[in-house]
Protein backbone atom coordinates (compact mmCIF):
# COMPACT_ATOMS: atom_id res chain seq x y z
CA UNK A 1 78.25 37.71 108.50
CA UNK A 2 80.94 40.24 109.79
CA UNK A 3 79.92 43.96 108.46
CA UNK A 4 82.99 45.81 107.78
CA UNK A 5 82.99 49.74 107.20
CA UNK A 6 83.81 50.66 103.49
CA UNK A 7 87.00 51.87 102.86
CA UNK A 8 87.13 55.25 101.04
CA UNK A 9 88.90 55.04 98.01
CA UNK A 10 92.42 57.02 98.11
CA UNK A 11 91.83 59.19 95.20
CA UNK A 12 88.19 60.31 96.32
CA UNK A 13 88.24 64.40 96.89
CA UNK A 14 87.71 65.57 100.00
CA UNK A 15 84.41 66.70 101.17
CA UNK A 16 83.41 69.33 103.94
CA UNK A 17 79.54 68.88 105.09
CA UNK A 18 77.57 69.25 108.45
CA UNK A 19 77.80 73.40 108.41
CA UNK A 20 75.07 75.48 109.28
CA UNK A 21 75.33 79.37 107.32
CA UNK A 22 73.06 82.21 106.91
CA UNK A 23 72.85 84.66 103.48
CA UNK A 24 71.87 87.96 103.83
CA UNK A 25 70.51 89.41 100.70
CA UNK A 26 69.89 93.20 99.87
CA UNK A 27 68.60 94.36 96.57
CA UNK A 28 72.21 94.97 94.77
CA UNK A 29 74.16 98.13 93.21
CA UNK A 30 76.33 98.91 90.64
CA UNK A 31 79.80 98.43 91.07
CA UNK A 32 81.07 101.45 89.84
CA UNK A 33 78.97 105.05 90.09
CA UNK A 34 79.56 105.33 85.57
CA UNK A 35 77.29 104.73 83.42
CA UNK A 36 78.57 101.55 82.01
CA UNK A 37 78.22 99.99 85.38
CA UNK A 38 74.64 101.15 86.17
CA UNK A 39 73.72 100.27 82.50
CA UNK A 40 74.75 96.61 83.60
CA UNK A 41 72.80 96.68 86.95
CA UNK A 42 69.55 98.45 85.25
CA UNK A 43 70.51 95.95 82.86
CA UNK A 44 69.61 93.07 85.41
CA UNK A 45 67.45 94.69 87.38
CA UNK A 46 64.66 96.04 84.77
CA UNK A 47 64.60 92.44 83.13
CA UNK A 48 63.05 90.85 86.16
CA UNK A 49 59.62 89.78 85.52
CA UNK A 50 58.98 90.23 88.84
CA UNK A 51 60.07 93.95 88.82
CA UNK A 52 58.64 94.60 85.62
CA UNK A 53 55.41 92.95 85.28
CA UNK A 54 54.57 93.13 81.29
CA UNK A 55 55.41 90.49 79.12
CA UNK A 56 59.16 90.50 77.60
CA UNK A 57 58.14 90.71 73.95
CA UNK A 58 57.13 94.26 74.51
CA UNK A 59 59.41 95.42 77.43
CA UNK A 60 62.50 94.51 76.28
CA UNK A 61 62.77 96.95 73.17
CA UNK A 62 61.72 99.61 75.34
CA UNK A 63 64.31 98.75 78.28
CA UNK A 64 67.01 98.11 75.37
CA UNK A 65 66.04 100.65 72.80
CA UNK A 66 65.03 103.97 75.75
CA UNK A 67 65.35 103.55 78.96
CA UNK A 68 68.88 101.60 79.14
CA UNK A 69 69.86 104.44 76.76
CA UNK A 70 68.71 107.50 78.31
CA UNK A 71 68.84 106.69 82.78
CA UNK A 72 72.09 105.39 83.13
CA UNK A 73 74.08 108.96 82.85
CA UNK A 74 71.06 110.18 85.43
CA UNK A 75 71.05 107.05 87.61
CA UNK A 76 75.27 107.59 87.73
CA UNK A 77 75.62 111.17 88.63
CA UNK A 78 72.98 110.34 91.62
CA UNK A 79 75.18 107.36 92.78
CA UNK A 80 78.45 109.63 92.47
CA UNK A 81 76.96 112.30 94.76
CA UNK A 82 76.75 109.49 98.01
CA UNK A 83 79.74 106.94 96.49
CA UNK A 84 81.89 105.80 99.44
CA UNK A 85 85.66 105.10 99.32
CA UNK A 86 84.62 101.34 99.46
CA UNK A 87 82.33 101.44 97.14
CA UNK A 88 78.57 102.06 96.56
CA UNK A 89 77.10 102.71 100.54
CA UNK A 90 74.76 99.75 100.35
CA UNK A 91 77.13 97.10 99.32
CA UNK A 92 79.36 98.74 102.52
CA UNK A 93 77.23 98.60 104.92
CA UNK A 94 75.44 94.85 103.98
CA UNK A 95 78.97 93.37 103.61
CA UNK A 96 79.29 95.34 107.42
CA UNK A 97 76.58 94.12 108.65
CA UNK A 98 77.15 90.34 107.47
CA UNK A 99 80.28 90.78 109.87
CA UNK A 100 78.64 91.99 112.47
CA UNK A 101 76.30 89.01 112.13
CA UNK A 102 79.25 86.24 112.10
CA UNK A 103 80.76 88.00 115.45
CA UNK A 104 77.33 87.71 117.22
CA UNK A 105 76.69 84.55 116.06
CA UNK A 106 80.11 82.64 116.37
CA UNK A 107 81.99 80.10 114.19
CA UNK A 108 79.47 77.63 114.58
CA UNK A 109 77.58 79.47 111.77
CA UNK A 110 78.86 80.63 108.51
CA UNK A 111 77.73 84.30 107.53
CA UNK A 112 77.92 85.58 103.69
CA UNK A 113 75.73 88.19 102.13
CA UNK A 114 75.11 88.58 98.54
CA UNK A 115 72.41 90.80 96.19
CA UNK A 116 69.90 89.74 93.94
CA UNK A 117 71.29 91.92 91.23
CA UNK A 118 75.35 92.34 90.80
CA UNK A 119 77.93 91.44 93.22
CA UNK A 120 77.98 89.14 94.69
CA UNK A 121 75.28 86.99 93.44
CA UNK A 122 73.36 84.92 95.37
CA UNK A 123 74.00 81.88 93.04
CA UNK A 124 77.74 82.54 93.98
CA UNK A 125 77.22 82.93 97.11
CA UNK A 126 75.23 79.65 97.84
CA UNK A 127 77.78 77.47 95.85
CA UNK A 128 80.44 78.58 97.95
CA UNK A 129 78.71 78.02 101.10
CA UNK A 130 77.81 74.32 99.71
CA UNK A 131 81.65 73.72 99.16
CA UNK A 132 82.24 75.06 102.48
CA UNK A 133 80.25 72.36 104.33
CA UNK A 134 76.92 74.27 104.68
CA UNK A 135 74.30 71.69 104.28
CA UNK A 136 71.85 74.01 106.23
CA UNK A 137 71.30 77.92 105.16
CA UNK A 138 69.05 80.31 106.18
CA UNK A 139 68.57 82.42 103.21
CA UNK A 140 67.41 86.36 104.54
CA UNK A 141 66.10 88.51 102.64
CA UNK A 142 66.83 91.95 104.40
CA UNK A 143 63.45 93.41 102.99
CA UNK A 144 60.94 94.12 106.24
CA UNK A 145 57.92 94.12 104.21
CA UNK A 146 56.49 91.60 101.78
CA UNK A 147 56.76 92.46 97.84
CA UNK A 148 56.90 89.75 94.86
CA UNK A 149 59.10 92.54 93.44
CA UNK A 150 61.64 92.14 96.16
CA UNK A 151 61.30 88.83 98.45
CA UNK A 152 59.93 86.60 95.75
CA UNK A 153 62.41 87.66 93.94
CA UNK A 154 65.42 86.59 95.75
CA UNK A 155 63.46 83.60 96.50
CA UNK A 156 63.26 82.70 92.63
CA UNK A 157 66.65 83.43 92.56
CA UNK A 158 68.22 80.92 94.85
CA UNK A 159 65.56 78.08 93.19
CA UNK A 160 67.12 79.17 90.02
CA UNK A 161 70.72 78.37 91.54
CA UNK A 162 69.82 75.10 93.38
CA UNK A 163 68.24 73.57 90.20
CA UNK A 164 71.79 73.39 88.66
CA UNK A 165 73.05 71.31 92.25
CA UNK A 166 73.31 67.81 92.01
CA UNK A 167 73.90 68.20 96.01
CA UNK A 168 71.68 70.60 97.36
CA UNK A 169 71.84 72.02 101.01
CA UNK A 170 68.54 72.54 102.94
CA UNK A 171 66.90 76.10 103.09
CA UNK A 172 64.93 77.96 105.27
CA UNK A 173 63.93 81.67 104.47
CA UNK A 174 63.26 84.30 106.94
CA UNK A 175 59.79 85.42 106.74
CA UNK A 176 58.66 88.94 105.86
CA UNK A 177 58.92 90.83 109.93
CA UNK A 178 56.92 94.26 109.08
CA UNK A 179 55.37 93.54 112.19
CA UNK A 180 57.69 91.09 113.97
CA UNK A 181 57.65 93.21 117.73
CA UNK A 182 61.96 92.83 117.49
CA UNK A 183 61.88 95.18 114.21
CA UNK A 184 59.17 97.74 115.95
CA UNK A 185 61.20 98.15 118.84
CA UNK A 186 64.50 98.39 117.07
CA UNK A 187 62.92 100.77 114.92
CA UNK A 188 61.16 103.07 117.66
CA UNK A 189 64.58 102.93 119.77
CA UNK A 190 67.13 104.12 117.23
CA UNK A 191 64.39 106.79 115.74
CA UNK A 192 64.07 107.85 119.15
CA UNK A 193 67.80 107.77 119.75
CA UNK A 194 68.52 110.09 115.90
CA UNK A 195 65.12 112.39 116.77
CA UNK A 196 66.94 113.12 120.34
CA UNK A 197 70.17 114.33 118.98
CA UNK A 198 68.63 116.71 116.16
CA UNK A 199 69.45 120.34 116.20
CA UNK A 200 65.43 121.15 115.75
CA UNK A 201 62.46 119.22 117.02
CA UNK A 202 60.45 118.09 114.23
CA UNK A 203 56.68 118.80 113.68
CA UNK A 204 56.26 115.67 111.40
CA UNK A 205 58.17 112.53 111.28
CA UNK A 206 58.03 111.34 107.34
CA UNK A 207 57.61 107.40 106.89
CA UNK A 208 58.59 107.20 103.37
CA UNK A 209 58.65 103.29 102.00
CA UNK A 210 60.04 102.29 98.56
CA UNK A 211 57.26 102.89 96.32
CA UNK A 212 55.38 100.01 93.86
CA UNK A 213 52.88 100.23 91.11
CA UNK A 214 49.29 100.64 92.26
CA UNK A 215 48.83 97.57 89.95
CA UNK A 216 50.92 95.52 92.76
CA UNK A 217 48.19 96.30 95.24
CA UNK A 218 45.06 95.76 92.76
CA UNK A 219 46.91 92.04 91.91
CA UNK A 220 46.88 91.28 95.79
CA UNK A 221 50.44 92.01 96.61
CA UNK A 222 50.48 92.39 100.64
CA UNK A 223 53.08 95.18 100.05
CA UNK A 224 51.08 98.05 101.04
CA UNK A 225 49.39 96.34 103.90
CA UNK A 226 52.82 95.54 105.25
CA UNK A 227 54.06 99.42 104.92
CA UNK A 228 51.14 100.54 106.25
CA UNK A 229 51.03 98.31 109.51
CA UNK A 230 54.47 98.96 110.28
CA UNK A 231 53.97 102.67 110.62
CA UNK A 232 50.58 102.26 112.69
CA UNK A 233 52.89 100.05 114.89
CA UNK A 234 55.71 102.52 114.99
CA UNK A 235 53.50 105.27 115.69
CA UNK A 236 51.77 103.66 118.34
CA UNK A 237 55.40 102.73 120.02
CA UNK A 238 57.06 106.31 119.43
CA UNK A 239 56.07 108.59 122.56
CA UNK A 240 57.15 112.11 121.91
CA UNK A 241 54.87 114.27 122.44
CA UNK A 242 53.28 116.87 119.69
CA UNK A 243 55.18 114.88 116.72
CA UNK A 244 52.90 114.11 113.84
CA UNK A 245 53.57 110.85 111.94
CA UNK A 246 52.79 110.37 108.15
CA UNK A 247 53.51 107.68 105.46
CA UNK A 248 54.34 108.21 101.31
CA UNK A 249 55.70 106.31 99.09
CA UNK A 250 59.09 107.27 96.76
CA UNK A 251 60.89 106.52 93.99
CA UNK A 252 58.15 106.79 91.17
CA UNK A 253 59.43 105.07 87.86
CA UNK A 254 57.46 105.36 84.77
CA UNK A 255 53.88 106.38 83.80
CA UNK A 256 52.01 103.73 85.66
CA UNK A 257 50.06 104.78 88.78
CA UNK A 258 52.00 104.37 91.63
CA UNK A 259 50.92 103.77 95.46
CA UNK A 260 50.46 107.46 96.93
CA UNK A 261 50.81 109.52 98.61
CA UNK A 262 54.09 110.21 97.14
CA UNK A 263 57.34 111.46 99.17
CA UNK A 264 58.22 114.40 96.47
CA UNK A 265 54.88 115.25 96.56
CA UNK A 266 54.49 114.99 100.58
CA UNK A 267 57.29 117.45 101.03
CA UNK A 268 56.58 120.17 98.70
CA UNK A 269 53.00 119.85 99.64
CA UNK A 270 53.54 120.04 104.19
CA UNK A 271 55.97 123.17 103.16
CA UNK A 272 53.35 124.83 101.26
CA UNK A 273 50.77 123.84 104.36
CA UNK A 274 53.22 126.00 106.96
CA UNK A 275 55.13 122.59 108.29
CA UNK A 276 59.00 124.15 108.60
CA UNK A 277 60.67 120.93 110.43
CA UNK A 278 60.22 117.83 109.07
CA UNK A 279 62.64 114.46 110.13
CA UNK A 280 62.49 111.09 107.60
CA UNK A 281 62.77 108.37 107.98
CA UNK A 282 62.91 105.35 105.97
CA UNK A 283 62.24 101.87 108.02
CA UNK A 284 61.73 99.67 104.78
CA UNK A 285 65.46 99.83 103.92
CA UNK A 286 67.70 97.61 106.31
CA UNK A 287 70.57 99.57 104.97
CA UNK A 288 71.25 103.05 103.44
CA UNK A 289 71.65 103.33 99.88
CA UNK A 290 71.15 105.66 97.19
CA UNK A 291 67.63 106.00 97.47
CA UNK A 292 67.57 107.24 101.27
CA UNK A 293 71.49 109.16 100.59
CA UNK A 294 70.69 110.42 97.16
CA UNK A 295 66.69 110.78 96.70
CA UNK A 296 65.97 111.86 100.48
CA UNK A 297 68.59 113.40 101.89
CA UNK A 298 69.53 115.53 99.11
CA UNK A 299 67.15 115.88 96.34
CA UNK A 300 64.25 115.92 99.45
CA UNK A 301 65.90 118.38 101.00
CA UNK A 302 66.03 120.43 98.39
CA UNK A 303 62.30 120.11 97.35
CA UNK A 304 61.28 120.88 100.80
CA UNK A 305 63.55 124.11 101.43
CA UNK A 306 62.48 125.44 97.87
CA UNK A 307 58.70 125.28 99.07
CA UNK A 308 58.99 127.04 102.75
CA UNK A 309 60.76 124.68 105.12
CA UNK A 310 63.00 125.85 106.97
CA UNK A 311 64.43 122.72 108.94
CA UNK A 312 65.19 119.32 107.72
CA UNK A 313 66.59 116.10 108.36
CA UNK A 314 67.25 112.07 106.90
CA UNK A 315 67.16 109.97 109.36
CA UNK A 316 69.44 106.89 109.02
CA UNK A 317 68.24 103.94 108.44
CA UNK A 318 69.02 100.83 111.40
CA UNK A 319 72.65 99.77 109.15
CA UNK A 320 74.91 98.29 112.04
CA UNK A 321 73.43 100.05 115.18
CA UNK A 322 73.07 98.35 117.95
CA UNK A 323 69.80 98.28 117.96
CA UNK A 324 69.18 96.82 114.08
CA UNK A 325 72.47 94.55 114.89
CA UNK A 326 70.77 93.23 117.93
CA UNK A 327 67.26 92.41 116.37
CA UNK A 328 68.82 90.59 113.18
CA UNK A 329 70.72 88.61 115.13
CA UNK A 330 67.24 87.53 117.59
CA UNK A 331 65.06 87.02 113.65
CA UNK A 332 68.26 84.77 112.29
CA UNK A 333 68.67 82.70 115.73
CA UNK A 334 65.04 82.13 115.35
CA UNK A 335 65.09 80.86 111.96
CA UNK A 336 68.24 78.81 113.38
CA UNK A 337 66.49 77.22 116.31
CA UNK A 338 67.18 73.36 115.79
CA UNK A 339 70.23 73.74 113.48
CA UNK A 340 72.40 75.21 116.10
């Protein structure tokens, strides 16, 4: 018997496969700096189950009836005070640094980026990459430190979108790198780097990580231990001498307990103590956004002037340096290795 190849039928679509892409995901934004358009994204956001950790029956009349009624204007007027001409300074500098992933990586890989709440989606994002020919992603969550809140979160999110493919590509996620020695040096070079140009020397360097509920912790969430490692590590790689390193926690929501100590709190408290130059920085965001633009850098500032200090300064966080360029691009040709 003769085996003959089949012959594709003439009306069958054509189909791209065999591409290898990566999808950075951040946390998301509003696409506008009104209320309307942070009423959406709270919208989102605050109806996560894994942000919000209390059963829907009771949340969502408080989320709808208060709280989606009442922070919006607030939550606006902060995003209007650090708005970029682009658009909102996270979604700027993720779509910037998905660029500056595709150049270091080449057109063997496709790069995208997308965020877990708002624009663009990560359900979007993954369909398009399918019907571009990527039957391989790396999906990477740009979150250093483990939290169901945040990782698991995009995680659920992209199992949500491949349940409705009838053709799905294969995944790999990039694993939480807290302590990953590529992120420790990135971080201790480019703090180094910002620390060297300031106009003061600093008698404390702030560490101030996205807070959580202290219920996270008491459930077993590795969140804390993450933070808490990565500035032990950092501390232990930064070398200037006579600069005193601390850790807090920011952006309190609610009534609940949250992990302490907390930034607000930090600042207004080392003022009181005599500390008059203080340097943050904020190695738990991959990118600026409002809370490190909006919540540090100006509300901080304030708190800690009002109390005594006299000198103060945000560091910025790794964005497109070099040196946060240069270690993304080592974690996602790591998670590559075999595909490329």
């Amino acid at each position: 018997m003769t085996w003959r190849p089949q012959q594709i039928p003439a009306d069958h679509p054509p189909v791209k496969s065999g591409g290898v892409g990566v999808l950075i995901v951040n946390l998301g934004t509003p696409d506008s700096p009104t209320p309307e358009a942070v009423k959406r994204y709270l919208g989102e956001f605050l109806s996560d189950p894994r942000v919000i950790e209390i059963p829907q029956i009771v949340w969502q009349p408080i989320l709808r009836g208060i709280i989606l009624n009442t922070r919006p204007k607030k939550s606006a007027r902060a995003y209007a005070r650090v708005w970029l001409e682009d658009g909102s300074p996270l979604a700027v500098i993720t779509r910037r640094q998905a660029e500056g992933l595709q150049a270091r990586l080449g057109p063997q890989v496709q790069v995208r980026h997308a965020m877990r709440y708002g624009t663009p989606s990560i359900a979007g994002e993954l369909a398009a990459m399918k019907e571009a020919g990527c039957e391989r992603i790396v999906l990477a969550p740009l979150y250093p430190q483990y939290c169901a809140a945040t990782t698991a979160s995009v995680f659920d999110k992209a199992a949500q979108a491949l349940a409705q493919m009838r053709w799905q590509p294969s995944l790999r996620t990039l694993p939480p790198y807290h302590d990953d020695p590529l992120y420790i040096d990135a971080l201790a070079s480019d703090i180094e780097r910002q620390i060297g140009a300031l106009a003061f020397e600093p008698e404390l360097l702030l560490l101030s990580f996205h807070g959580m509920p202290q219920r996270t912790l008491d459930l077993g969430d590795p969140y804390h231990c993450h933070c808490r490692k990565t500035a032990r590590l950092l501390g232990e790689r930064l070398s200037r001498a006579g600069l005193r390193i601390e850790t807090s926690f920011q952006s309190r929501f609610g009534r609940a307990k949250w992990l302490e100590p907390a930034t607000d709190a930090t600042l207004v408290a080392e003022a009181k103590a005599g500390t008059r130059k203080i340097a943050i920085a904020a190695p738990g965001f991959a990118a600026d956004c409002v809370e490190t633009l909006e919540e540090l850098a100006i509300a901080g500032r304030e708190q800690f002037l009002a109390a005594g200090g006299t000198d103060y300064a945000v560091l910025s966080c790794l964005n497109t340096s070099d040196a946060g360029m240069a270690m993304l691009e080592a974690l996602t040709r790591r998670e590559l290795s075999g595909w490329i």
